[in-house]
Protein backbone atom coordinates (compact mmCIF):
# COMPACT_ATOMS: atom_id res chain seq x y z
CA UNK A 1 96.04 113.77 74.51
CA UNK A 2 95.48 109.86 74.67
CA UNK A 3 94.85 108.72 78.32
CA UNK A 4 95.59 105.51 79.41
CA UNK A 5 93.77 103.42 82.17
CA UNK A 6 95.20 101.02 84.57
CA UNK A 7 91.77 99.99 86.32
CA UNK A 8 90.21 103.13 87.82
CA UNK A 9 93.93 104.98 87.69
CA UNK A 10 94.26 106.95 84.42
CA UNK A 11 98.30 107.27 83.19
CA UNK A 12 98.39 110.63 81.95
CA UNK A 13 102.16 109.98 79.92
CA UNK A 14 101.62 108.10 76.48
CA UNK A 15 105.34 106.63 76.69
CA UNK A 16 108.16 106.50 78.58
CA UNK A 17 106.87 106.83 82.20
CA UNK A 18 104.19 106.48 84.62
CA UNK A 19 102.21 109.47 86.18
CA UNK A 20 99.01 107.76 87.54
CA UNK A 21 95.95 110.51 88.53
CA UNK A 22 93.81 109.48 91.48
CA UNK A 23 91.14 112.44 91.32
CA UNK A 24 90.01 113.49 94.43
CA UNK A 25 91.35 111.11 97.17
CA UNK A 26 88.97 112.92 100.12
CA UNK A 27 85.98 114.99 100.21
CA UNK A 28 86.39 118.74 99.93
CA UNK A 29 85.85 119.60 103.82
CA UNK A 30 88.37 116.85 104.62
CA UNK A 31 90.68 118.35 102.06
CA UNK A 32 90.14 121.85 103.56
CA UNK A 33 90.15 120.86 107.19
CA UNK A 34 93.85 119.26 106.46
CA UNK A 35 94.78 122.25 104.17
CA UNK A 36 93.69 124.38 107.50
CA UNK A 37 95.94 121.82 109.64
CA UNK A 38 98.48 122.12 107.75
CA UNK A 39 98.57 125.68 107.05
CA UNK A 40 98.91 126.78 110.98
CA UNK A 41 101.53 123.55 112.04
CA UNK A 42 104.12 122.78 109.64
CA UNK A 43 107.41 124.41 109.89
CA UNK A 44 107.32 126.29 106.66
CA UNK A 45 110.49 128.45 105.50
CA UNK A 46 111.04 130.27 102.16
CA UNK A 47 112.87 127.71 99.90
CA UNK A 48 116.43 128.60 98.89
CA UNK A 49 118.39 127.32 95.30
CA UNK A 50 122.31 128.32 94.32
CA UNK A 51 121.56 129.55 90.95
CA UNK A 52 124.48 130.83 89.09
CA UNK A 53 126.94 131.03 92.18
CA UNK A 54 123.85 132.93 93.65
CA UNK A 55 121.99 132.51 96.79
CA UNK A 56 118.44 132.82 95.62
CA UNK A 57 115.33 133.18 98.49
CA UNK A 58 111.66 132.13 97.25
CA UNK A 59 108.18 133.50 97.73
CA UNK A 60 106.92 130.02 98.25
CA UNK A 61 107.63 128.32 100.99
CA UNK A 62 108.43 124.54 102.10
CA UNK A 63 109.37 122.09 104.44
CA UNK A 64 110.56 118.63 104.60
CA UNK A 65 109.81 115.88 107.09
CA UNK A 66 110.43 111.88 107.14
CA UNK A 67 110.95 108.79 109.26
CA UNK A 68 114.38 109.91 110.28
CA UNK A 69 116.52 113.30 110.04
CA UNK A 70 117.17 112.41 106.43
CA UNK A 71 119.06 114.96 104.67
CA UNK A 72 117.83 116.13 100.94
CA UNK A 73 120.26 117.99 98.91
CA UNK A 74 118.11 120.39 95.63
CA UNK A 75 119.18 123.40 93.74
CA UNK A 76 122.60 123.26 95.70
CA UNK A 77 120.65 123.26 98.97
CA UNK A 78 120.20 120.96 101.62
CA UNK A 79 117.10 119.96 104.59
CA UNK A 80 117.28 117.59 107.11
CA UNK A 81 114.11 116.11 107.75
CA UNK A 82 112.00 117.20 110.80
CA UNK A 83 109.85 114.74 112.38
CA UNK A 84 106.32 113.52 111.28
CA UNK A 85 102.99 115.46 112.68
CA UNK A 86 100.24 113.70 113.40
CA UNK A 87 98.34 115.18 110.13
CA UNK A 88 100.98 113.97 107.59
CA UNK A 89 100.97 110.69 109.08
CA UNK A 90 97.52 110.27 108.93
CA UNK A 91 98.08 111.67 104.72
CA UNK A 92 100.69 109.23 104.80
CA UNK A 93 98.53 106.59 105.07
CA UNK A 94 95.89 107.12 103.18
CA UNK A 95 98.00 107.82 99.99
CA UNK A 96 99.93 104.20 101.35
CA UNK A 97 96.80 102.22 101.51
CA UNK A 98 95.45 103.65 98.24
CA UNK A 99 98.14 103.50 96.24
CA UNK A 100 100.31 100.18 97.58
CA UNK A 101 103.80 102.18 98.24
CA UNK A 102 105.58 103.37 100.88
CA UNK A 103 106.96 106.24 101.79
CA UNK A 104 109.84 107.82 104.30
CA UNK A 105 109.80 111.20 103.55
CA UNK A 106 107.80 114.32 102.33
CA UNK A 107 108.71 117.70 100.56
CA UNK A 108 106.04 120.02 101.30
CA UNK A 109 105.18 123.17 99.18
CA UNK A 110 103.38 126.36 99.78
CA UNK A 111 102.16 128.70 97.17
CA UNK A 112 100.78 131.97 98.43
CA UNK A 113 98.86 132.41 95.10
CA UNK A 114 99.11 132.00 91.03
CA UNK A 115 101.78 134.27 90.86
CA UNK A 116 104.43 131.27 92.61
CA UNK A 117 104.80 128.27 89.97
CA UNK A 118 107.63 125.70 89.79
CA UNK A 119 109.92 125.94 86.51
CA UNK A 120 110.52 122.96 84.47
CA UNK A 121 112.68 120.01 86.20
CA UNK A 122 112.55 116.24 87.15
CA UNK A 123 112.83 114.96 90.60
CA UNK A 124 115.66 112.68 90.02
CA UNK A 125 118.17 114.31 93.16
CA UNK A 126 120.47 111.23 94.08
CA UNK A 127 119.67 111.16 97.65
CA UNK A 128 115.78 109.30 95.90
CA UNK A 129 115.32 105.88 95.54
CA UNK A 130 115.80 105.21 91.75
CA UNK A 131 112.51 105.43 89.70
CA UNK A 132 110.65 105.39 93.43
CA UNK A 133 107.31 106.58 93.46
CA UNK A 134 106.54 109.83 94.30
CA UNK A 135 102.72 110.87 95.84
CA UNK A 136 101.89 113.98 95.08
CA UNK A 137 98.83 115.18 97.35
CA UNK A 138 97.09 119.11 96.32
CA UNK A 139 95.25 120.68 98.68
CA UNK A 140 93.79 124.36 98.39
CA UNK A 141 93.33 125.87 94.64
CA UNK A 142 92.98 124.08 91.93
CA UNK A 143 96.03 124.47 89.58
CA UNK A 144 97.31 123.43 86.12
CA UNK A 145 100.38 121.33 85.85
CA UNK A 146 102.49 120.50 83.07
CA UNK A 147 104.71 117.30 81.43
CA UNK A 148 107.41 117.90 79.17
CA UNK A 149 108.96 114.98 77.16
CA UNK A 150 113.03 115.49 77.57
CA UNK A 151 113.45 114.17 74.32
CA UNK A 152 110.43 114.73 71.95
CA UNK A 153 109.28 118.09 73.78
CA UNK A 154 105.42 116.61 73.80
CA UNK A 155 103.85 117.87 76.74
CA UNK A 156 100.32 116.77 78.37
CA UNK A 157 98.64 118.94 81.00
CA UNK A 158 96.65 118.23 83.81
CA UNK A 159 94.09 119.94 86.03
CA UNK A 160 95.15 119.07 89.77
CA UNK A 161 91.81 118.92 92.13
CA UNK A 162 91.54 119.61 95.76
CA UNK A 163 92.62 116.23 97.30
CA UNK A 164 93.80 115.21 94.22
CA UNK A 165 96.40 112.04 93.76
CA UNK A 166 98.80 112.10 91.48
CA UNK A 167 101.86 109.73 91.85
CA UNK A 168 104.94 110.00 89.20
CA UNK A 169 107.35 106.73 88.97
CA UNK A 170 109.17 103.92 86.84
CA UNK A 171 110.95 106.26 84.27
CA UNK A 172 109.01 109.59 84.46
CA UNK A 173 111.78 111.73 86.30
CA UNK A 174 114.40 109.86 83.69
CA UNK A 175 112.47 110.65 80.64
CA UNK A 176 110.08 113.51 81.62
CA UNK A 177 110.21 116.99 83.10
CA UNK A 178 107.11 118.56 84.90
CA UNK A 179 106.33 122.26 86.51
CA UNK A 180 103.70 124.12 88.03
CA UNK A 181 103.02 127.05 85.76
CA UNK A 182 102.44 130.50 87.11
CA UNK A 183 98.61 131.88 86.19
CA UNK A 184 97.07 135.54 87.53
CA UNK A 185 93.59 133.53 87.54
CA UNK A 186 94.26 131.50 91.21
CA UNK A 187 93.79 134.10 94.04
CA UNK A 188 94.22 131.74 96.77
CA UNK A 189 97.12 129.45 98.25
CA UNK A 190 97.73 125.52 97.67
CA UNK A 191 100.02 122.90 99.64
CA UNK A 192 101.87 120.31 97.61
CA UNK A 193 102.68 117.53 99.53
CA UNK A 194 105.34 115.33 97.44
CA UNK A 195 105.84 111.81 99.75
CA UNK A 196 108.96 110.21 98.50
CA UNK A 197 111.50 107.92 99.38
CA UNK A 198 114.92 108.48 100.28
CA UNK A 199 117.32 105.83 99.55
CA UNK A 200 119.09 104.44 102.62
């Protein structure tokens, strides 16, 4: 795999799309103290999808917050936004301020452990601003994650850090799927925090 460096920012696609990786955005105690935060405050609920006329209920677990009671439609499903606490504002802004976008919104994930993954997809619901960036903040284990090429089926893998960076725009979601692949190796739980924009 062929990395490509904007600055200190590697791009981890060869073509067709930008997926910039930060590292490790805060120290590990920060990283832990907000994983902690985080953890005990946000209003998490199992995630639902409609999956063949089906009602399907998930281990993991999310939530979804923003500037206003936006309303995000996935898998058939839909969230209206809950307001921001004072520890993803605070995320909010650092991931702003090092990465020069903005964000309204943010799609939280829990996974209890390695056995909850995310199957291939692409963020590309139409309630997002078109080829928006999306931040995408891990904190808690360490897990692998995956891009597929739509077209060419090339894929390039990634090792995600605690308070790790990655942000995924221009024509990734158009051109490129991604997932979080399940692994019996990671004992312990990680929160995804996707920040996004919703188009208004």
């Amino acid at each position: 795999m062929d990395l490509f460096k904007t600055g200190n920012v590697t791009n981890l696609l060869p073509f067709d799309g930008e997926a910039h990786y930060y590292g490790s955005v805060m120290n590990i105690k920060r990283a832990q103290q907000y994983f902690d935060k985080l953890l005990k405050n946000i209003d998490w609920d199992n995630d639902k999808a409609i999956i063949y006329g089906k009602l399907v209920i998930t281990k993991r677990k999310v939530a979804w917050y923003g500037d206003e009671p936006f309303d995000y439609t996935y898998s058939k499903t839909t969230k209206t936004a809950l307001p921001w606490t004072k520890e993803l504002l605070e995320l909010k802004e650092i991931i702003e301020n090092k990465t020069g976008e903005t964000f309204n919104s943010c799609l939280l994930n829990l996974y209890h452990d390695g056995d909850e993954g995310m199957a291939w997809h692409s963020d590309s619901e139409k309630d997002l601003k078109k080829d928006g960036a999306i931040g995408s903040l891990s904190l808690g284990a360490e897990r692998k994650f995956l891009f597929k090429h739509k077209e060419t089926k090339q894929r390039v893998a990634i090792h995600l850090e605690k308070g790790s960076l990655l942000v995924m725009k221009g024509k990734t979601q158009t051109n490129w799927l991604h997932r979080l692949p399940p692994t019996k190796k990671v004992k312990s739980p990680r929160i995804n925090l996707t920040f996004r924009t919703i188009d208004i």
